[in-house]
N, C-alpha and C. Protein backbone atom coordinates (compact mmCIF):
# COMPACT_ATOMS: atom_id res chain seq x y z
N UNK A 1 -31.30 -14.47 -49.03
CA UNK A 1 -31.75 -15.56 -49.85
C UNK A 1 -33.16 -15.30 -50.39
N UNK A 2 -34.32 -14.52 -49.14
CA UNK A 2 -35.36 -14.28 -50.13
C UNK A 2 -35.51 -13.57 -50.98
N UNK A 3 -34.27 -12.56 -50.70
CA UNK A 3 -34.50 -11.49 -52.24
C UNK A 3 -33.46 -12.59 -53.32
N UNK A 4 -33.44 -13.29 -53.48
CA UNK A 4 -32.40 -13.82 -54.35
C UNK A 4 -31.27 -12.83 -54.68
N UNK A 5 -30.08 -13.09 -54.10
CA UNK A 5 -28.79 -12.16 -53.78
C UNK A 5 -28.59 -12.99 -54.30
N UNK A 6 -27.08 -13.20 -55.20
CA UNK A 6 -26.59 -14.63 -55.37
C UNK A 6 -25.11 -14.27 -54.27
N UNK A 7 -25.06 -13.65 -53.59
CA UNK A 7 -23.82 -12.98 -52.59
C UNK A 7 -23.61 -13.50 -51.23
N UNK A 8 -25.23 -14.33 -50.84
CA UNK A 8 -25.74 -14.78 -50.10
C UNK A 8 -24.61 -15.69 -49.22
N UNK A 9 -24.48 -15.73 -48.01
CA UNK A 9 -23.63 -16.90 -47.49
C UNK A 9 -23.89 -18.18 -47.57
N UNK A 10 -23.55 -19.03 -48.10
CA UNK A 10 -24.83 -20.40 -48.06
C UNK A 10 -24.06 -21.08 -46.51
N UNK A 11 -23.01 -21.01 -46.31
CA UNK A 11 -22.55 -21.74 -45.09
C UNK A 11 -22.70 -21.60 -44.17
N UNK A 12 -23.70 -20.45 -43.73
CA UNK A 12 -23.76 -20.38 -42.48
C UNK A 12 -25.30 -20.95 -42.72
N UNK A 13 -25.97 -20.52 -43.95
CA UNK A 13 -27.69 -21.35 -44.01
C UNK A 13 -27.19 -22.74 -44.07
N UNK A 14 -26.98 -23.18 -44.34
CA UNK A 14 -26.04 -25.17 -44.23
C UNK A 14 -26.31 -25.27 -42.93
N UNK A 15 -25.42 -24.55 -41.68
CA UNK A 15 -25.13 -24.80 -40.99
C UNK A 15 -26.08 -24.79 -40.18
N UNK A 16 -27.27 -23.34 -40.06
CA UNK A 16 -28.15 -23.53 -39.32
C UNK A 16 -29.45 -24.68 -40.08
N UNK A 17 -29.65 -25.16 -41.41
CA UNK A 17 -30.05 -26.05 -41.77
C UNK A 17 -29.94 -27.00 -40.87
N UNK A 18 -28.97 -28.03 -40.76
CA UNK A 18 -27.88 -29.00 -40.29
C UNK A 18 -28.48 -28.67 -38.63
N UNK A 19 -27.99 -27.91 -37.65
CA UNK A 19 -28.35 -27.54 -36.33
C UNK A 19 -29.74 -27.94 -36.49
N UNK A 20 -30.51 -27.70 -36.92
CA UNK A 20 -32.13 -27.63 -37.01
C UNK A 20 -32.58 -28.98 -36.95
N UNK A 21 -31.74 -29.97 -38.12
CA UNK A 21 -32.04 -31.06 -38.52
C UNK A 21 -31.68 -31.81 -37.43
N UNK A 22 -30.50 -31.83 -37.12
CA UNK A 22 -29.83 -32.51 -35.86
C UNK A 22 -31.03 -32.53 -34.77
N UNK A 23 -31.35 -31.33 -33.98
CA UNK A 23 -32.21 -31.48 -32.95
C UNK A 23 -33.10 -31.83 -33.09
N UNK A 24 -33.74 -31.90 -34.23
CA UNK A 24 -35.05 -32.61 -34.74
C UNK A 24 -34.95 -34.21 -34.34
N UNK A 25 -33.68 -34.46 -34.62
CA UNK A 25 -33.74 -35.93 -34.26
C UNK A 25 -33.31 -36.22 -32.82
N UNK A 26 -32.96 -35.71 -32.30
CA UNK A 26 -32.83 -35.86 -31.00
C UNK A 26 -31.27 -35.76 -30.01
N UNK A 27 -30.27 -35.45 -31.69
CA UNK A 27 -28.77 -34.83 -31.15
C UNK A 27 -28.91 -33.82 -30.29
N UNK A 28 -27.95 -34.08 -29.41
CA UNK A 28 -27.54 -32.61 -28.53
C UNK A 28 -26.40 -32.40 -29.38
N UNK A 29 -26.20 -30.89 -29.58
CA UNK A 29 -25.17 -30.27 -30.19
C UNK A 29 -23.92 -29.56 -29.27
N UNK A 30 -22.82 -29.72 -29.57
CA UNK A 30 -21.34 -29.10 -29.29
C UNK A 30 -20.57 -28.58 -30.42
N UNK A 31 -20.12 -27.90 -29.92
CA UNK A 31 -18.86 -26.94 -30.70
C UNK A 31 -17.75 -26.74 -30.05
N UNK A 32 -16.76 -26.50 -31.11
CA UNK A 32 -15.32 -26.97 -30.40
C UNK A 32 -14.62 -25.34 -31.42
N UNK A 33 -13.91 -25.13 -30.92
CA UNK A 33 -12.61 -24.14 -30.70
C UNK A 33 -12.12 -23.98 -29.88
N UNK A 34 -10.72 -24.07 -30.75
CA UNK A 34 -9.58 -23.80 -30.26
C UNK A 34 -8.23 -23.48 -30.90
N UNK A 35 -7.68 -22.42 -30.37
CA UNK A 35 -6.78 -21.59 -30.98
C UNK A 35 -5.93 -22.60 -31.81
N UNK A 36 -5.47 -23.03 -31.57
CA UNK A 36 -4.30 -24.30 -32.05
C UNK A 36 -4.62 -25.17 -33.00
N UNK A 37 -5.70 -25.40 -32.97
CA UNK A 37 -6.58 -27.05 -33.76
C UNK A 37 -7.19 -26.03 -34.61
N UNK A 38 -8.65 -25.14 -34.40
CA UNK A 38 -9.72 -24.79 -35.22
C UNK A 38 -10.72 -24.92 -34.82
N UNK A 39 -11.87 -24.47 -35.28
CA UNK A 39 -13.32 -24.70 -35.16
C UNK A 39 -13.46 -25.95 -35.53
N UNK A 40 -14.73 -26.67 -35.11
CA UNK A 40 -15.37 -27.58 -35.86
C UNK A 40 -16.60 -27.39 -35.77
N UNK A 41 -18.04 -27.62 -36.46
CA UNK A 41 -19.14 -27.33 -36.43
C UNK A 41 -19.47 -27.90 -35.83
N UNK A 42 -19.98 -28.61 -35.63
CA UNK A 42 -20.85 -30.42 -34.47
C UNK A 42 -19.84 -31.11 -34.27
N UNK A 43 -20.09 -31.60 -32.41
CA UNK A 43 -19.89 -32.59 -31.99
C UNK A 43 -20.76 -33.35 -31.59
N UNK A 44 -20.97 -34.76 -32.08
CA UNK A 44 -22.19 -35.17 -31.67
C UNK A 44 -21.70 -36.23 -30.79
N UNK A 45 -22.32 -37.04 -29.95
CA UNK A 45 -21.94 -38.27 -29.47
C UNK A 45 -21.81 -39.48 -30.19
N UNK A 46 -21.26 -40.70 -30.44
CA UNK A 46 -20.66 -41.41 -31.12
C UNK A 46 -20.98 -42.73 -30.12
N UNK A 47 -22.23 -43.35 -29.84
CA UNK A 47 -22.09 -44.27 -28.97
C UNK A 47 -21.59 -45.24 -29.54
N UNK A 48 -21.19 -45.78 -30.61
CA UNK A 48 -20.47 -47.30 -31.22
C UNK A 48 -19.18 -46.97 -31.10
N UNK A 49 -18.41 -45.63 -31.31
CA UNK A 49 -16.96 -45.87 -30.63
C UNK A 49 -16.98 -45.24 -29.41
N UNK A 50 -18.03 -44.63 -28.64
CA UNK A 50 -17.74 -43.93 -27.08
C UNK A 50 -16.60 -42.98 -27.73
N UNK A 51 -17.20 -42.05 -28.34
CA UNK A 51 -15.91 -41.12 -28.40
C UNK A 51 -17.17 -39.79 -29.14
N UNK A 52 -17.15 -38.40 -29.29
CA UNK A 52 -17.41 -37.74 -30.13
C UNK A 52 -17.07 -37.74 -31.36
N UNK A 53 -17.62 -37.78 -32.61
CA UNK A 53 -18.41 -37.42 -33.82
C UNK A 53 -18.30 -35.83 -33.99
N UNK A 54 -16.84 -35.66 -34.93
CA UNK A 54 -17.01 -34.18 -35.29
C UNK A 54 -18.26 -34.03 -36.58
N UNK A 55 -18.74 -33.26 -37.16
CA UNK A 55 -19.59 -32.90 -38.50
C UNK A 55 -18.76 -31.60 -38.37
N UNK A 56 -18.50 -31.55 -40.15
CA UNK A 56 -18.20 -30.29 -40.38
C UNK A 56 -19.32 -30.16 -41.71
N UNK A 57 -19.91 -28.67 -42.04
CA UNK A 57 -20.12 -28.53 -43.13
C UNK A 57 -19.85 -27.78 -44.17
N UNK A 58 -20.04 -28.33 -45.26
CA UNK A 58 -19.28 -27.56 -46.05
C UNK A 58 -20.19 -26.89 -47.65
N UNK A 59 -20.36 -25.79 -48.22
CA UNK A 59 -21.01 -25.45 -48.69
C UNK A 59 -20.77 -25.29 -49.82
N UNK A 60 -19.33 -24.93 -50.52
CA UNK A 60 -18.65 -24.68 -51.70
C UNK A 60 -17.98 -26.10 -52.14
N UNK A 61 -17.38 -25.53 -53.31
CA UNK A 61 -17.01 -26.91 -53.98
C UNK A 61 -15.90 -27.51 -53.57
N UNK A 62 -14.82 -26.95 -52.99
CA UNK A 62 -13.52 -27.47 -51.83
C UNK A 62 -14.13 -28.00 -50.44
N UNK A 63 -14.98 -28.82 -50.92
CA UNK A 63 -15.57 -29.46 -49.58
C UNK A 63 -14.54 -30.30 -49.14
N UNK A 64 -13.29 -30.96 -49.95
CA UNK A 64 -12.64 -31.73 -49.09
C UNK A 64 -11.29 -31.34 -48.80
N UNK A 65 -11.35 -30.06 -48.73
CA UNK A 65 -10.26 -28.76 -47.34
C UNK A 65 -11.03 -28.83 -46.58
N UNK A 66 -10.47 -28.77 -45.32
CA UNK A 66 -10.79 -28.76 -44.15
C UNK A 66 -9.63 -29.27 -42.94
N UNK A 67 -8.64 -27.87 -42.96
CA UNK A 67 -7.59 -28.06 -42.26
C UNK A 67 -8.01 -27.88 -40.80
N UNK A 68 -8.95 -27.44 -39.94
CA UNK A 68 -9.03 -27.39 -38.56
C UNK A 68 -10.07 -29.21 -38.40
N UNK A 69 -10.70 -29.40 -39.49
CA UNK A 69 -11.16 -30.90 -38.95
C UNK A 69 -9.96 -32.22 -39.21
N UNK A 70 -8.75 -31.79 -39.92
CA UNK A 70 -7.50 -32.44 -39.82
C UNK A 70 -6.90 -32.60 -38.91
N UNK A 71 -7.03 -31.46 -38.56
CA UNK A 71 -6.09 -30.93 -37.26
C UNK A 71 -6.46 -31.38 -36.11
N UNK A 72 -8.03 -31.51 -35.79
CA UNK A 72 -8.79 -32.74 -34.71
C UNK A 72 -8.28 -33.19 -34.71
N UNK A 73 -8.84 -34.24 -36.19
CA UNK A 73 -8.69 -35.50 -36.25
C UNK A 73 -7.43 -36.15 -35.67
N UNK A 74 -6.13 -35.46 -35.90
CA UNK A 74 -4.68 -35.78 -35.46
C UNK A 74 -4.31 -35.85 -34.10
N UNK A 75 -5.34 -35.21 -33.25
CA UNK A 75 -5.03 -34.97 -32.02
C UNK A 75 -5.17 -36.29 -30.97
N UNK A 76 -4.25 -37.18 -30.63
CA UNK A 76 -4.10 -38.34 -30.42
C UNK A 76 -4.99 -38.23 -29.06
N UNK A 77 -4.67 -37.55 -28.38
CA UNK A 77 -5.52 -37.79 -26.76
C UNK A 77 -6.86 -37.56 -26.68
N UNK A 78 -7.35 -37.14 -28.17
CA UNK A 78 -9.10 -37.50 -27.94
C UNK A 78 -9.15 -38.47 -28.82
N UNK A 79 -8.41 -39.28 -28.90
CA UNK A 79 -9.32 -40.64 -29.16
C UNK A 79 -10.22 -40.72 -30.51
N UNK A 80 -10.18 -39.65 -31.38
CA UNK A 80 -11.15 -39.61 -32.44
C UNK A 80 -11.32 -40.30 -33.71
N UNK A 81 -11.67 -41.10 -34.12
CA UNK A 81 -11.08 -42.18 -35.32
C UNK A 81 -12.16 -41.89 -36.74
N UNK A 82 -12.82 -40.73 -36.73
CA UNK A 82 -14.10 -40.82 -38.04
C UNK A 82 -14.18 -39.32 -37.68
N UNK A 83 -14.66 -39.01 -38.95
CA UNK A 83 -15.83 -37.61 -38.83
C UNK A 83 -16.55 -37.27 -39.76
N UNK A 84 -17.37 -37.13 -39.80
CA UNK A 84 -18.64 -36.64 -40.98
C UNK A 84 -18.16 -35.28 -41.57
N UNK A 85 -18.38 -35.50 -42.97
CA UNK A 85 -18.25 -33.82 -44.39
C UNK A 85 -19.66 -33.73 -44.93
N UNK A 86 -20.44 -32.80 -44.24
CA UNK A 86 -21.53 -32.86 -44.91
C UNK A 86 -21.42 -31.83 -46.11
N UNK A 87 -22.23 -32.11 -47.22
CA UNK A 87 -21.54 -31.14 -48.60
C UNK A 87 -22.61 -31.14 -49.41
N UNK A 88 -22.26 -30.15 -50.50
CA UNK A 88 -23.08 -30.53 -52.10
C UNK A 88 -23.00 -31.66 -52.74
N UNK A 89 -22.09 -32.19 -52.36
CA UNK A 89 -21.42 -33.33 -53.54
C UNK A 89 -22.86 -34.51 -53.15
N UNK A 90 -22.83 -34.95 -54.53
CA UNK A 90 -24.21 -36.26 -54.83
C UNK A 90 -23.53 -37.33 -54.06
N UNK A 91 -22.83 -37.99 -53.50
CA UNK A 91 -21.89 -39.36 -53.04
C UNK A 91 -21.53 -39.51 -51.79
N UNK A 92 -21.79 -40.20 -51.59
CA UNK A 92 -21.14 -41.12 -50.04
C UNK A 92 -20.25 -42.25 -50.44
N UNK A 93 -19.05 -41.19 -49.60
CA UNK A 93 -17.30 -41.91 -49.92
C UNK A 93 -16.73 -41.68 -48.61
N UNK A 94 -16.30 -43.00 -48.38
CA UNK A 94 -14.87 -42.91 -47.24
C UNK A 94 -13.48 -42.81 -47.28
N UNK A 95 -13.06 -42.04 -46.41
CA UNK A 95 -11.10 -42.11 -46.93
C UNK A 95 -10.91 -42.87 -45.91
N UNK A 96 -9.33 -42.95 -46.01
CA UNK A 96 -8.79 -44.04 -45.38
C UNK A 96 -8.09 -43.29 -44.04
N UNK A 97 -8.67 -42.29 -43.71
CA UNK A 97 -8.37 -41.20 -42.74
C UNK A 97 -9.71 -40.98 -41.94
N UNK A 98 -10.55 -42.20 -42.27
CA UNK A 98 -11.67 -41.68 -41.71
C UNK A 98 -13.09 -40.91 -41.43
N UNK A 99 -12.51 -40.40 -42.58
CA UNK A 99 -13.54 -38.77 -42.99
C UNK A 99 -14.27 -39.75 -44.07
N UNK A 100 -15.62 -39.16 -43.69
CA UNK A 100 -16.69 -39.89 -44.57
C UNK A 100 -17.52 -38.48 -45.47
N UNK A 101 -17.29 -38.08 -46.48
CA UNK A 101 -18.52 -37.25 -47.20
C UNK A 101 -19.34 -37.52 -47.41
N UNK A 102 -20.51 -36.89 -47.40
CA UNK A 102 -22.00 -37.21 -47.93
C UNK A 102 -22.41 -35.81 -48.12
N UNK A 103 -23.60 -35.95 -49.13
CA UNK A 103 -24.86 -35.17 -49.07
C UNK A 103 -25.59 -34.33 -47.66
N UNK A 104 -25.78 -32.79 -47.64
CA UNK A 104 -25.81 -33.07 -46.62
C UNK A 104 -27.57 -32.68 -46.03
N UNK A 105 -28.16 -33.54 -47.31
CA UNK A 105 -29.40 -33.89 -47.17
C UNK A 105 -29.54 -35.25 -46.27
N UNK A 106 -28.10 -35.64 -46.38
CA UNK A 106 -28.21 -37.29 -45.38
C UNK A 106 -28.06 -36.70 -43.91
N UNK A 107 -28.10 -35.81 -43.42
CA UNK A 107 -28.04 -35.52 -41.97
C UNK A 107 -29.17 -36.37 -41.45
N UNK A 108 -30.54 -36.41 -41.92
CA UNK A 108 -31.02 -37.23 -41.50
C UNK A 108 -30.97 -38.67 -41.28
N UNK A 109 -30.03 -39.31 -41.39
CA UNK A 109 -29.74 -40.54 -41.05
C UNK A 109 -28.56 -40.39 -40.30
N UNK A 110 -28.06 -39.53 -39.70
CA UNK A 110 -27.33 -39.66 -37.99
C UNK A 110 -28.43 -40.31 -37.05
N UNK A 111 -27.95 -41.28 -36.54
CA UNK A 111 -28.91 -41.89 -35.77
C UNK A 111 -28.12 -40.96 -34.08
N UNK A 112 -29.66 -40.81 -33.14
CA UNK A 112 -28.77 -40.57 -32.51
C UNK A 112 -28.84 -40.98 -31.17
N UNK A 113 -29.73 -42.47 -31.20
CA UNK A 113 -30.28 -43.56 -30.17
C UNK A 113 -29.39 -44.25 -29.69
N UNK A 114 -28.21 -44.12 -30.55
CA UNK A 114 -26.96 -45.44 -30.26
C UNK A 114 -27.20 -46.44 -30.86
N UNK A 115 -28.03 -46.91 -31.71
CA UNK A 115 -28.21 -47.53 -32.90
C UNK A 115 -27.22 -47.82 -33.56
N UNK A 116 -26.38 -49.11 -34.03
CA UNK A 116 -26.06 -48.69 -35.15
C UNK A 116 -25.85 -49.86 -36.00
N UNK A 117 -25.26 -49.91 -37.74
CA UNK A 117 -25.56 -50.62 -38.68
C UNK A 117 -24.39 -50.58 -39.23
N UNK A 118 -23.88 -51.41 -40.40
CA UNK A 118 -22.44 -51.57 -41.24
C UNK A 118 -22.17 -50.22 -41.81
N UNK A 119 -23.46 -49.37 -42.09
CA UNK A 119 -22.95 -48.24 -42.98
C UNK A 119 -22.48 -47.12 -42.06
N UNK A 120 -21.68 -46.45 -43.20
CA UNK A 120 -21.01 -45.37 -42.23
C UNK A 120 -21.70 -43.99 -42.04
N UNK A 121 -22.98 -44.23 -42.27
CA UNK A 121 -23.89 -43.31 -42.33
C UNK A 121 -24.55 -42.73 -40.63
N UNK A 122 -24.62 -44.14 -40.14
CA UNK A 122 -25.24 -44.23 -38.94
C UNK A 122 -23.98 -44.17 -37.50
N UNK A 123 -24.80 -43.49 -36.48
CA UNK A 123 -23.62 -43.27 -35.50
C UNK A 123 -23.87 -44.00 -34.49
C-alpha cells in the first residue's frame, strides 16, 4: 500500500484495521472456523441478546456474499439472531435475516460495555 500497488489486498488491511479498532474500544476478539460452516472474522460478545456477535468484513463490492456468515447464521444451536457486514458501501441497512451492513468506518460505535440503544449499530 505504501508503494501504491493497486494489487494490494485491501481485506486483510480492513481486517487488521477493524482488529485494531475493536481493541481500542475495549472488545475482546474471537474467531471461528470450521470445516462445515466457514470462517468468520469477529466474534464479539453481544450482551443485549447474551449470545455472540459475528462481524464479517468485507472489502470489495460483493459485500453482500457471504456464504460461511450464512451458514452461522443458520446454525440453530448457537442461538445467533444478527450479525454485523462491515463494508465500503456509504449506508446502514438491515435485512430481514438479520445481517445489518454498514460502513466500516462505523466500527467505532460497537459498544462494548453492554450498553445498548434502538439502533442496530450498538451491541
Amino acid at each position: 500500500m505504501l508503494s501504491d500497488v493497486a494489487s494490494v489486498n485491501l481485506g486483510s488491511l480492513y481486517e487488521n484495521v477493524v482488529a485494531q479498532e475493536l481493541v481500542a474500544h475495549g472488545h475482546r476478539l474471537y474467531y471461528y472456523d470450521n470445516r462445515k460452516v466457514g470462517e468468520v472474522d469477529f466474534l464479539l460478545n453481544d450482551y443485549q441478546h447474551l449470545s455472540p456477535l459475528p462481524v464479517e468484513v468485507k472489502s470489495g463490492k460483493d459485500y453482500t456474499v457471504h456464504s460461511a456468515l450464512n451458514r452461522f447464521l443458520s446454525v440453530k444451536d448457537y442461538g445467533i439472531s444478527r450479525a454485523i457486514v462491515l463494508s465500503n458501501s456509504r449506508e446502514v441497512r438491515a435485512t430481514d435475516k438479520g445481517v445489518v451492513y454498514m460502513p466500516v468506518y462505523n466500527v467505532m460505535f460497537l459498544d462494548s460495555t453492554g450498553a445498548t440503544a434502538d439502533s442496530p449499530l450498538y451491541i
